[in-house]
N, C-alpha and C. Protein backbone atom coordinates (compact mmCIF):
# COMPACT_ATOMS: atom_id res chain seq x y z
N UNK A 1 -2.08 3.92 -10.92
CA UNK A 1 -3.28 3.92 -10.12
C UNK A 1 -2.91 3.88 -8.64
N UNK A 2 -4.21 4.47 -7.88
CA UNK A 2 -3.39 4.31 -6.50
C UNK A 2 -3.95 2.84 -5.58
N UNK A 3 -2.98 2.85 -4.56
CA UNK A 3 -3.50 1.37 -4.13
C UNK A 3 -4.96 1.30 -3.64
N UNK A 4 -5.19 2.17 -3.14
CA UNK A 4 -6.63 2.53 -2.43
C UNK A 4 -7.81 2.17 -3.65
N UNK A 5 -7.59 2.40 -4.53
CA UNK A 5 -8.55 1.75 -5.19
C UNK A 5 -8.53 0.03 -5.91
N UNK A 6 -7.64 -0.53 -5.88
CA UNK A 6 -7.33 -1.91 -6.43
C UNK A 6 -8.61 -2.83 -5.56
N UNK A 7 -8.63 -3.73 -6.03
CA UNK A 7 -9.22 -4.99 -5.76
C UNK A 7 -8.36 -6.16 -4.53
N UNK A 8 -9.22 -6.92 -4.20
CA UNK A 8 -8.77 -7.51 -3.11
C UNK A 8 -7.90 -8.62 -4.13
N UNK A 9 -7.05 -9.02 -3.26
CA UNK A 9 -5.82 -10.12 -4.25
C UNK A 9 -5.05 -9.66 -4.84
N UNK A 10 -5.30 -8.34 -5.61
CA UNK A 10 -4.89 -7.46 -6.77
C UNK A 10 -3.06 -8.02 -6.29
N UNK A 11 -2.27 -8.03 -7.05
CA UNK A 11 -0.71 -8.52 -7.34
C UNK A 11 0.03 -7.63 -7.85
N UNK A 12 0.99 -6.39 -7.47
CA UNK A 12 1.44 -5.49 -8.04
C UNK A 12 3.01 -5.20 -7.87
N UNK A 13 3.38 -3.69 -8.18
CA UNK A 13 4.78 -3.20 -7.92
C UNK A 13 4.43 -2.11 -7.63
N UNK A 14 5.13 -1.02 -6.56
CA UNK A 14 4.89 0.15 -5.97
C UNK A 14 5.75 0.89 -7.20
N UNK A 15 4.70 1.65 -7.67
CA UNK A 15 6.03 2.96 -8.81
C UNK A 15 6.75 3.79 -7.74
N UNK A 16 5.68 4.77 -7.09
CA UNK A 16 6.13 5.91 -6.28
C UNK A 16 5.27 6.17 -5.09
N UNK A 17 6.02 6.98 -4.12
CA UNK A 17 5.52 7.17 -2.69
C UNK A 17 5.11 8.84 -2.70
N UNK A 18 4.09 9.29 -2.62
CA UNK A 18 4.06 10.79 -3.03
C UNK A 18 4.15 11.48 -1.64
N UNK A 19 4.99 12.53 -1.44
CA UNK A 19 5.46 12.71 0.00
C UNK A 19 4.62 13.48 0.96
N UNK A 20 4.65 12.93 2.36
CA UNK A 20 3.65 13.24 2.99
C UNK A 20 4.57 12.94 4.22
N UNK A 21 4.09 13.04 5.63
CA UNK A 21 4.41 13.16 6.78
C UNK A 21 5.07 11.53 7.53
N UNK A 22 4.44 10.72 6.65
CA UNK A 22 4.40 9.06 6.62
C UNK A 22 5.55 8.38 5.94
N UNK A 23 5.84 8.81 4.67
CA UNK A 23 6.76 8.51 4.16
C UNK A 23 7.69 8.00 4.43
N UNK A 24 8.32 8.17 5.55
CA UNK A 24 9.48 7.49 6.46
C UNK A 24 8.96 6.19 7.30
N UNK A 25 8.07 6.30 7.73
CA UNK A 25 7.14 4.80 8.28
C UNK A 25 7.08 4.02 7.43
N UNK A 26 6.62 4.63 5.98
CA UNK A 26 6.28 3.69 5.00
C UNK A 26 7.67 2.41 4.61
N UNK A 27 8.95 3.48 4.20
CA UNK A 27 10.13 2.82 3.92
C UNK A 27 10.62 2.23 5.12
N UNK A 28 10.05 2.08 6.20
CA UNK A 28 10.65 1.06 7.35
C UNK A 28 10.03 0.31 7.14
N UNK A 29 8.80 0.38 6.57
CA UNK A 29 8.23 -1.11 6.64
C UNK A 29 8.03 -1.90 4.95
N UNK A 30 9.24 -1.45 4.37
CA UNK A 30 9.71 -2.17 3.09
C UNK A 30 8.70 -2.11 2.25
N UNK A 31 7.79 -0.82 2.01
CA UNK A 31 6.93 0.12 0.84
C UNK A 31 8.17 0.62 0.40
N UNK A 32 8.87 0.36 -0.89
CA UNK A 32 9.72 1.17 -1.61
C UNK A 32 8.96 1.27 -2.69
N UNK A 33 9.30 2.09 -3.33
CA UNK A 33 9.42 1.92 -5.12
C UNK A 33 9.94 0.21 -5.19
N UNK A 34 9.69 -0.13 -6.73
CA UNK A 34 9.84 -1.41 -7.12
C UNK A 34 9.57 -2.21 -5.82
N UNK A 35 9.45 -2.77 -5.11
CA UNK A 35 8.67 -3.73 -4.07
C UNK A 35 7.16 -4.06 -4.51
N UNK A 36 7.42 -4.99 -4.46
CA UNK A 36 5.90 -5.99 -4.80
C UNK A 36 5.22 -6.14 -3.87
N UNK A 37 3.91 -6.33 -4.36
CA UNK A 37 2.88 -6.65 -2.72
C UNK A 37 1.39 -7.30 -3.57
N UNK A 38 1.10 -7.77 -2.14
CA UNK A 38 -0.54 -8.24 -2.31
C UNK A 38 -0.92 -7.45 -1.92
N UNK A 39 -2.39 -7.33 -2.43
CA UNK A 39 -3.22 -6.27 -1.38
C UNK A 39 -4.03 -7.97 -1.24
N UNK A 40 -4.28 -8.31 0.38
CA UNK A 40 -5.07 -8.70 0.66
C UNK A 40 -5.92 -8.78 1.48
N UNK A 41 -6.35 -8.03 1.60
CA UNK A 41 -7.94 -7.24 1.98
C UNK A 41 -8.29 -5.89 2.27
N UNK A 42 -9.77 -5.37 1.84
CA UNK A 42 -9.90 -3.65 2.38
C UNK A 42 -10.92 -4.27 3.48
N UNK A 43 -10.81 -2.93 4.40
CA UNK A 43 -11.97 -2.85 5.53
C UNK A 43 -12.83 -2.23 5.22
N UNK A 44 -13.99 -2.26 5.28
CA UNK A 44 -15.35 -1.41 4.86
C UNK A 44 -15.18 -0.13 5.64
N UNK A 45 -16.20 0.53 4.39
CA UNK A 45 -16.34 1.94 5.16
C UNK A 45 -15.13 2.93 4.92
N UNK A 46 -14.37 2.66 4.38
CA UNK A 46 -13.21 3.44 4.17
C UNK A 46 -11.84 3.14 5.31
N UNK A 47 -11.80 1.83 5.92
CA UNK A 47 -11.25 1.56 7.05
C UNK A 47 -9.86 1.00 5.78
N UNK A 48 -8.65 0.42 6.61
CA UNK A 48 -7.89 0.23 6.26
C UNK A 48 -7.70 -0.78 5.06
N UNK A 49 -6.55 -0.70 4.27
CA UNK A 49 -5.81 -1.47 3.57
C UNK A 49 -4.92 -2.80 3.74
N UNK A 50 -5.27 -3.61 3.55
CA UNK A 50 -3.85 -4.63 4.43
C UNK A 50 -3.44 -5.10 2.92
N UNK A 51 -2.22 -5.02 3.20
CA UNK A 51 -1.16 -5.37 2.14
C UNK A 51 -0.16 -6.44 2.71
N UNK A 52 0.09 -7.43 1.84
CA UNK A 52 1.60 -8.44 1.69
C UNK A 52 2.79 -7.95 1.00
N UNK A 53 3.92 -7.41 1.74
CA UNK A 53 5.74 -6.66 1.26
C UNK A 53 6.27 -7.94 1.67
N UNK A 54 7.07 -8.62 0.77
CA UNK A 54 7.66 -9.56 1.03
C UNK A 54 7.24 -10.40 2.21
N UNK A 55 7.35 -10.75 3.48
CA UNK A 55 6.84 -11.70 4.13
C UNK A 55 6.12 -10.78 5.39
N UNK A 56 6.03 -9.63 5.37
CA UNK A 56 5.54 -8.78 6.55
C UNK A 56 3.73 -8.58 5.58
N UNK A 57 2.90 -8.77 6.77
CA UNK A 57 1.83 -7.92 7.04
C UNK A 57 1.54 -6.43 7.05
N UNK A 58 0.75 -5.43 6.65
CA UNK A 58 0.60 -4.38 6.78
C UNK A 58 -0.21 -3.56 6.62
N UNK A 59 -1.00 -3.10 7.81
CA UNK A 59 -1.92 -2.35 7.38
C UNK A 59 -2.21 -0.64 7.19
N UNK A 60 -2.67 -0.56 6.51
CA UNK A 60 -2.79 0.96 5.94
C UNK A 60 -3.76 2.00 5.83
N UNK A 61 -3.73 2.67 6.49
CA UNK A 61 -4.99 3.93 5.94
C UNK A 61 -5.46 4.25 5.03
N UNK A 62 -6.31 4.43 4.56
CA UNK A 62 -6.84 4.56 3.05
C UNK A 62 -5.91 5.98 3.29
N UNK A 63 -5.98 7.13 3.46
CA UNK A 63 -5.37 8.13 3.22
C UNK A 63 -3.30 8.26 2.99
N UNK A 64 -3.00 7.13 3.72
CA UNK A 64 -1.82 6.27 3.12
C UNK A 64 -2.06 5.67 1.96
N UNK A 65 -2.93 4.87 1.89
CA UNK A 65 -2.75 3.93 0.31
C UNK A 65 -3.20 4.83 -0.72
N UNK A 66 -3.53 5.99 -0.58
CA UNK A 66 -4.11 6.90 -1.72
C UNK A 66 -2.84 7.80 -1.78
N UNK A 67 -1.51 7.62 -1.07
CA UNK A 67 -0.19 8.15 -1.97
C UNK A 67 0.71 7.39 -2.27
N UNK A 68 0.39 6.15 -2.40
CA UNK A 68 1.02 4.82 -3.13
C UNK A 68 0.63 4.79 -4.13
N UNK A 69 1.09 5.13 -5.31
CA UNK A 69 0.87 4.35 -7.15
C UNK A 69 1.76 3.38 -7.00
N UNK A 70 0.73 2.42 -8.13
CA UNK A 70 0.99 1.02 -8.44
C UNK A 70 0.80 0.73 -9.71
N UNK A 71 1.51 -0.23 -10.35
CA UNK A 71 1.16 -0.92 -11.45
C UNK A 71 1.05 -2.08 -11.32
C-alpha cells in the first residue's frame, strides 16, 4: 500500500521507492527500503505527510508519499 493513504500513527516498513526525480532526497533523508517509520500526521486538503525515520522528522508531499509502498 502506499504511504499516502495510511492512517495517522499507522507503524510500518518501507518495501520500495518507485523512481521519480526525488528519489535521491528521499535516501538522504534515511527513506530506504526496510527502514521503519511512523506516519505521524497528514495535513488536510491533500497537504503533506509527516513521517518518523529513526529519530529525524519528515515531511512529505502527498505526490512523494504516493511512491513509497509500505507494509
Amino acid at each position: 500500500m502506499k504511504l499516502s493513504t495510511l492512517e495517522k500513527y499507522f507503524t510500518g516498513t518501507i518495501i520500495e521507492i518507485l523512481e521519480g526525480s526525488f528519489s535521491a532526497k528521499l535516501f538522504e533523508f534515511g527513506i530506504l527500503p526496510g527502514a521503519s517509520f511512523t506516519l505521524i500526521g497528514k495535513a488536510p486538503f491533500n497537504g503533506p505527510v509527516y513521517i518518523k525515520v529513526d529519530d529525524s522528522l519528515i515531511a512529505l508531499r502527498k505526490s512523494e508519499a504516493d511512491c513509497i509502498l509500505v507494509k
